[in-house]
C-alpha atoms as a PDB file:
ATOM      1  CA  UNK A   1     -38.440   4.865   2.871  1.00  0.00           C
ATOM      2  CA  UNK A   2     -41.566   5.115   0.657  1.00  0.00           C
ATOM      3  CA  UNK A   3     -39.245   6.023  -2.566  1.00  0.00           C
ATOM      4  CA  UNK A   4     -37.515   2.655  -1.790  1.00  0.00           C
ATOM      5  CA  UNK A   5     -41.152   0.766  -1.170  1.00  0.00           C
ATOM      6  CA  UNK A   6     -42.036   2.148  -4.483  1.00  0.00           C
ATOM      7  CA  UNK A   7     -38.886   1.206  -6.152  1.00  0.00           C
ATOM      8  CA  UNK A   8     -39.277  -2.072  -4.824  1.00  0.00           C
ATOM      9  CA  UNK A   9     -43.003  -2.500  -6.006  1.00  0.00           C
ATOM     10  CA  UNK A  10     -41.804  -1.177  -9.477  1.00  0.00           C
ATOM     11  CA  UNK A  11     -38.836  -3.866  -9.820  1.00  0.00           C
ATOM     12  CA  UNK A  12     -41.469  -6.832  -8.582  1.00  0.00           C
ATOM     13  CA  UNK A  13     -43.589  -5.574 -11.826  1.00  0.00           C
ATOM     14  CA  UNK A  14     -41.003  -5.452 -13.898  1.00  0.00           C
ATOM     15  CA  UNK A  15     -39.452  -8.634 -12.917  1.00  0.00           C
ATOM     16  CA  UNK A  16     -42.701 -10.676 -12.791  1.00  0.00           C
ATOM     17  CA  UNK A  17     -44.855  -9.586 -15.754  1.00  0.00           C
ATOM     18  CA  UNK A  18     -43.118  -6.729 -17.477  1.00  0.00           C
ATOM     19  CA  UNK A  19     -43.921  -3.284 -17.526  1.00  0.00           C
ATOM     20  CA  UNK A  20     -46.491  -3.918 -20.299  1.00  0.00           C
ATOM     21  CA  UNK A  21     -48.900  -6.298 -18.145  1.00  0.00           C
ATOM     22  CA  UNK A  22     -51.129  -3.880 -17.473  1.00  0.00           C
ATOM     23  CA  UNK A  23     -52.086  -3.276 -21.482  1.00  0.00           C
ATOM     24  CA  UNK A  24     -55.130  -4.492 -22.429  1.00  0.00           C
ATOM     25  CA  UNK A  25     -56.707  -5.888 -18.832  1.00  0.00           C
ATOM     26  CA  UNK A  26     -59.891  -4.422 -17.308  1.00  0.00           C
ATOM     27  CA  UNK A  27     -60.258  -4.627 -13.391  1.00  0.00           C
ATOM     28  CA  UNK A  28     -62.965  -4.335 -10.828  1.00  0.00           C
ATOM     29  CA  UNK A  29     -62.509  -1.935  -7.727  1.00  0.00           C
ATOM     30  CA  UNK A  30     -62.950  -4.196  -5.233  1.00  0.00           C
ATOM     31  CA  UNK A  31     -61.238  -1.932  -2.433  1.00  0.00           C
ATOM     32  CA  UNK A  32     -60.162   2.303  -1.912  1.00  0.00           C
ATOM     33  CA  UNK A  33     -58.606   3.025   0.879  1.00  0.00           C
ATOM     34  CA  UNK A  34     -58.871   0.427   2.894  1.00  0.00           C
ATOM     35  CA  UNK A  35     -62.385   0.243   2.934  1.00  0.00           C
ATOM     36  CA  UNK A  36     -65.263  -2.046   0.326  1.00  0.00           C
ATOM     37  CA  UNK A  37     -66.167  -0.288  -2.790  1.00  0.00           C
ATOM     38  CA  UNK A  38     -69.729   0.456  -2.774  1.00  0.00           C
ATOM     39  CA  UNK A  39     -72.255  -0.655  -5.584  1.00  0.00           C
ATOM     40  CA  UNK A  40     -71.921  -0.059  -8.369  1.00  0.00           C
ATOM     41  CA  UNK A  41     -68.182  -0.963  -7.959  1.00  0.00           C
ATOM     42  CA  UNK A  42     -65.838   1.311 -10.135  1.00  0.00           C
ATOM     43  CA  UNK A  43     -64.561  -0.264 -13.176  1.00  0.00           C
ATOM     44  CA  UNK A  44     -61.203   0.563 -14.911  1.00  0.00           C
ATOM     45  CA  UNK A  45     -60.162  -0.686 -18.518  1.00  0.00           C
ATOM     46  CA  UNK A  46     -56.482  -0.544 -19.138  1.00  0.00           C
ATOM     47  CA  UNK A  47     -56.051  -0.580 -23.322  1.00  0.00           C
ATOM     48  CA  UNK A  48     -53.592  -1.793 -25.077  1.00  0.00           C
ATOM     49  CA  UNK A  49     -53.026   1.571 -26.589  1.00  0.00           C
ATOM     50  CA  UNK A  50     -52.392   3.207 -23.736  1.00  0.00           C
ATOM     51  CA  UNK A  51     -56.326   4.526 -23.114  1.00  0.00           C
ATOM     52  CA  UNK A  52     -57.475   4.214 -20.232  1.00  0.00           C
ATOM     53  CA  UNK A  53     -61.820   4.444 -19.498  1.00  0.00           C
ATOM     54  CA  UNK A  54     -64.136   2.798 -17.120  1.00  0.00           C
ATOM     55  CA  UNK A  55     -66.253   4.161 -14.392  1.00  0.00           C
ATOM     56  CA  UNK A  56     -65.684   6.011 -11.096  1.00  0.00           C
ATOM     57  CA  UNK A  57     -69.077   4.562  -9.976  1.00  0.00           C
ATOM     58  CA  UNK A  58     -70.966   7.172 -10.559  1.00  0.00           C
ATOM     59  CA  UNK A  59     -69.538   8.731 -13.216  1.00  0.00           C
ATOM     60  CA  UNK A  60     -67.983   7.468 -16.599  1.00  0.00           C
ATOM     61  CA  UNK A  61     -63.697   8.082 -16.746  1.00  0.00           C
ATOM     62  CA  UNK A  62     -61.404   8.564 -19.652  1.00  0.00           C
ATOM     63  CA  UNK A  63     -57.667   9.432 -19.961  1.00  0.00           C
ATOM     64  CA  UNK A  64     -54.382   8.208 -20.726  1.00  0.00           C
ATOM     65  CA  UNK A  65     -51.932   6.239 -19.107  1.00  0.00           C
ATOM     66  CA  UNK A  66     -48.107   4.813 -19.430  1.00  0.00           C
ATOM     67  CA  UNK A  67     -45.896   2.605 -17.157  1.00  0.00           C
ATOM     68  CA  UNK A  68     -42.647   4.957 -16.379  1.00  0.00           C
ATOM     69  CA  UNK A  69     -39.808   3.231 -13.953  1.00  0.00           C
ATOM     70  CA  UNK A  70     -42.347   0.531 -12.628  1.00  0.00           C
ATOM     71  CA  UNK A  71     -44.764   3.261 -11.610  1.00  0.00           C
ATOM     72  CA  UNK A  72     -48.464   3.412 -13.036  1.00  0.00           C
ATOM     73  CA  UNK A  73     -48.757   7.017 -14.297  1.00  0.00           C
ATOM     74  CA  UNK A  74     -52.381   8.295 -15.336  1.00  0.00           C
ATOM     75  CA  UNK A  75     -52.677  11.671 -17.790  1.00  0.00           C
ATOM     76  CA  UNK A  76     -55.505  14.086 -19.007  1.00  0.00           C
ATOM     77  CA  UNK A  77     -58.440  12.183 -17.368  1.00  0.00           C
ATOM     78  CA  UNK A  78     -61.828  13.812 -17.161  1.00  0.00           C
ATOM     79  CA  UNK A  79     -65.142  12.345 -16.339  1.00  0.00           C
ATOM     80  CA  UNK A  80     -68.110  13.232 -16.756  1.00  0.00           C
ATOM     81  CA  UNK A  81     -69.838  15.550 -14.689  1.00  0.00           C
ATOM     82  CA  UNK A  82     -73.270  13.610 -12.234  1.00  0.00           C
ATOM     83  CA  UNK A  83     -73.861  13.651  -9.267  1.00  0.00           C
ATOM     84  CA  UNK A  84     -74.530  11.123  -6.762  1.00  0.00           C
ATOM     85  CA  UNK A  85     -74.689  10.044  -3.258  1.00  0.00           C
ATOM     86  CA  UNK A  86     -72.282  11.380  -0.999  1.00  0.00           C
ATOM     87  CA  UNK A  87     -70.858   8.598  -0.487  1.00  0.00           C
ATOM     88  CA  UNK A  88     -70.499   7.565  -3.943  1.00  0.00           C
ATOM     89  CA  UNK A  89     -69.150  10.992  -4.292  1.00  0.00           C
ATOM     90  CA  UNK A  90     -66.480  10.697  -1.461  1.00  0.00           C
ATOM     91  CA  UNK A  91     -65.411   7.172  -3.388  1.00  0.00           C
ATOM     92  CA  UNK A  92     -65.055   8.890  -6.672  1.00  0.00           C
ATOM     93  CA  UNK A  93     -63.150  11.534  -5.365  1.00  0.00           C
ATOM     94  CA  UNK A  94     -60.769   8.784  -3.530  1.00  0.00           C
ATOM     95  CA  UNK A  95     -60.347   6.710  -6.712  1.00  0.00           C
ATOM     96  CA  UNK A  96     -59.368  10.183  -8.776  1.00  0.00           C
ATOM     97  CA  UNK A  97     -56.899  11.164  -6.241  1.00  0.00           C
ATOM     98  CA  UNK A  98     -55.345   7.553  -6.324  1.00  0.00           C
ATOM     99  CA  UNK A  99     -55.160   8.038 -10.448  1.00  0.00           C
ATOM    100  CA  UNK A 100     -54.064  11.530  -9.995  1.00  0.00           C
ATOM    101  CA  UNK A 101     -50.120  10.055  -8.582  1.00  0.00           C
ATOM    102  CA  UNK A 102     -47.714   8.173 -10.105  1.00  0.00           C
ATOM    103  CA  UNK A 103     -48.339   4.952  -8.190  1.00  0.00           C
ATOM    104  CA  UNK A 104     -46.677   1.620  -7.836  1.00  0.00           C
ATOM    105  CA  UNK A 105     -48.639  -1.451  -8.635  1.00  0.00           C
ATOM    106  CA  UNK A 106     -48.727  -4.877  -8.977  1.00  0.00           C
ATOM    107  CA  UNK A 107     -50.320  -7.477 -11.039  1.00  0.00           C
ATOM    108  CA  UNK A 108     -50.492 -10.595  -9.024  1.00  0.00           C
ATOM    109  CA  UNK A 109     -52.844 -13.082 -10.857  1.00  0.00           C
ATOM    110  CA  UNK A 110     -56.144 -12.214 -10.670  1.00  0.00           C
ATOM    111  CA  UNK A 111     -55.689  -9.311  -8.732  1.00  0.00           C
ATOM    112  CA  UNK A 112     -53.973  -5.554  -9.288  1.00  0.00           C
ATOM    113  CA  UNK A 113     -53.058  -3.318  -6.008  1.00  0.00           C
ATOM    114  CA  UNK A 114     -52.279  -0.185  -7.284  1.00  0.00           C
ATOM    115  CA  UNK A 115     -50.784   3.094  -4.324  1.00  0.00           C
ATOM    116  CA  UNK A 116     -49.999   1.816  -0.653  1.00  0.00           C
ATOM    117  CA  UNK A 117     -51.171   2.682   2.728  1.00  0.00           C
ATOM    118  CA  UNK A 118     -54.234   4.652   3.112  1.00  0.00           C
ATOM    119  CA  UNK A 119     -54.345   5.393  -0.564  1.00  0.00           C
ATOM    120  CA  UNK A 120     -53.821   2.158  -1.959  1.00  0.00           C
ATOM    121  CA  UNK A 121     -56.669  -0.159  -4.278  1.00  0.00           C
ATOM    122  CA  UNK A 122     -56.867  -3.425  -4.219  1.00  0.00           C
ATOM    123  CA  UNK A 123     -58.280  -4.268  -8.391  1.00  0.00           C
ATOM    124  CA  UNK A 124     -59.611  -7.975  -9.770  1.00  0.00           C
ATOM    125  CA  UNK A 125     -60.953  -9.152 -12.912  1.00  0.00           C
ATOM    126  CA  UNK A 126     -64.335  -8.788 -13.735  1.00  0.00           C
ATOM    127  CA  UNK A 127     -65.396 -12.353 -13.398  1.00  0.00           C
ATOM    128  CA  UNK A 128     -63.313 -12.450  -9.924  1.00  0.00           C
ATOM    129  CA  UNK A 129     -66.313 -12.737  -7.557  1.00  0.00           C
ATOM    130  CA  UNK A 130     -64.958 -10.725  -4.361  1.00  0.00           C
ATOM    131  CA  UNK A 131     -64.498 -13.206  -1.491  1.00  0.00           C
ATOM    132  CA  UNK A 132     -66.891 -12.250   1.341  1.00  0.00           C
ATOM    133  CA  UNK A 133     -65.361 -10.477   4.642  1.00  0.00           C
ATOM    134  CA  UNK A 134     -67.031 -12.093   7.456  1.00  0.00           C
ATOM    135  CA  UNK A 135     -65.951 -10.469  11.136  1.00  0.00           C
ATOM    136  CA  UNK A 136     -63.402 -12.367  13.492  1.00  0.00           C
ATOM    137  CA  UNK A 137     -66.273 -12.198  16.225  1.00  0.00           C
ATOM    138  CA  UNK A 138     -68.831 -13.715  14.522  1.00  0.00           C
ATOM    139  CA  UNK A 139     -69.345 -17.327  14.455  1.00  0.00           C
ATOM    140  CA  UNK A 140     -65.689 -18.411  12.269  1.00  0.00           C
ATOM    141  CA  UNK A 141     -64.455 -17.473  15.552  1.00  0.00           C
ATOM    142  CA  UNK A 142     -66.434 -19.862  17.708  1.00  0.00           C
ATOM    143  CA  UNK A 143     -65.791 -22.347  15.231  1.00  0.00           C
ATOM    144  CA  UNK A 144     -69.741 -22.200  13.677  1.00  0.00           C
ATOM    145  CA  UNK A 145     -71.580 -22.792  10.661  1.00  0.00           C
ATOM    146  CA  UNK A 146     -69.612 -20.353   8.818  1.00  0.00           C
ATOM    147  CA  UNK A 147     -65.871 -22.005   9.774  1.00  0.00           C
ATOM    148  CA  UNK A 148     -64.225 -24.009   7.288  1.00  0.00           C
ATOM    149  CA  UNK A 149     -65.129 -27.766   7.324  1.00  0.00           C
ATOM    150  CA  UNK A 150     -68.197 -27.385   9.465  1.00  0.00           C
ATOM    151  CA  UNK A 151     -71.558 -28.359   9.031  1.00  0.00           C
END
């Protein structure tokens, strides 16, 4: 069933942008996993030529990268070698076993959502500002200051 969600992902691309949208765009990590990137946020730059660099957040990535049947496919990448938090670590690590798959993606406006389920990345442009997560139970819920059309 995931071949055919990944088929289906791959056709939406294909259909909507063409295989080539992905040339030439840089994106923000907004998202790994299902959980907020941590600061600094990753940052991957998809070339026109095929290169693909950026950052893993701690450490600066490099590689190559083609669009084969609809799926995002990421070769001979290497970073460089720093260390950081654990955390930071643990992100990086997420992020290079996301790139390290063929993945399906899609490009919808301003935002790129590359994998699905728990592996899955949710990309924007860099001058996307991310729109702030604010918990059910707080005061949206009760209708207060923060709920739309308030005061």
């Amino acid at each position: 069933m995931a071949e055919n969600a990944a088929d289906n992902v791959g056709d939406n691309v294909a259909d909507n942008v063409g295989d080539n949208a992905i040339h030439g765009t840089e994106w923000t990590v907004q998202e790994l996993g299902g959980e907020v990137t941590a600061l600094p946020k990753p940052q991957l730059s998809f070339g026109a030529d095929g290169r693909l660099t950026g950052t893993t957040g701690v450490n600066r990535l490099m590689g190559e990268f083609e669009v084969r049947d609809g799926l995002l496919v990421v070769g001979n990448a290497a970073t460089t070698r720093m260390a950081g938090p654990p955390e930071a670590m643990a992100q990086e690590q997420r992020l290079l076993e996301l790139l390290g798959a063929e993945q399906a993606f899609v490009i919808t406006g301003d935002r790129l959502e590359i994998g699905d389920g728990e592996t899955a990345a949710l990309l924007v442009r860099p001058s996307i500002q991310p729109v702030p997560v604010v918990d059910a139970g707080e005061d949206n819920a009760a209708g207060g200051a923060g709920a739309p059309g308030t005061t």
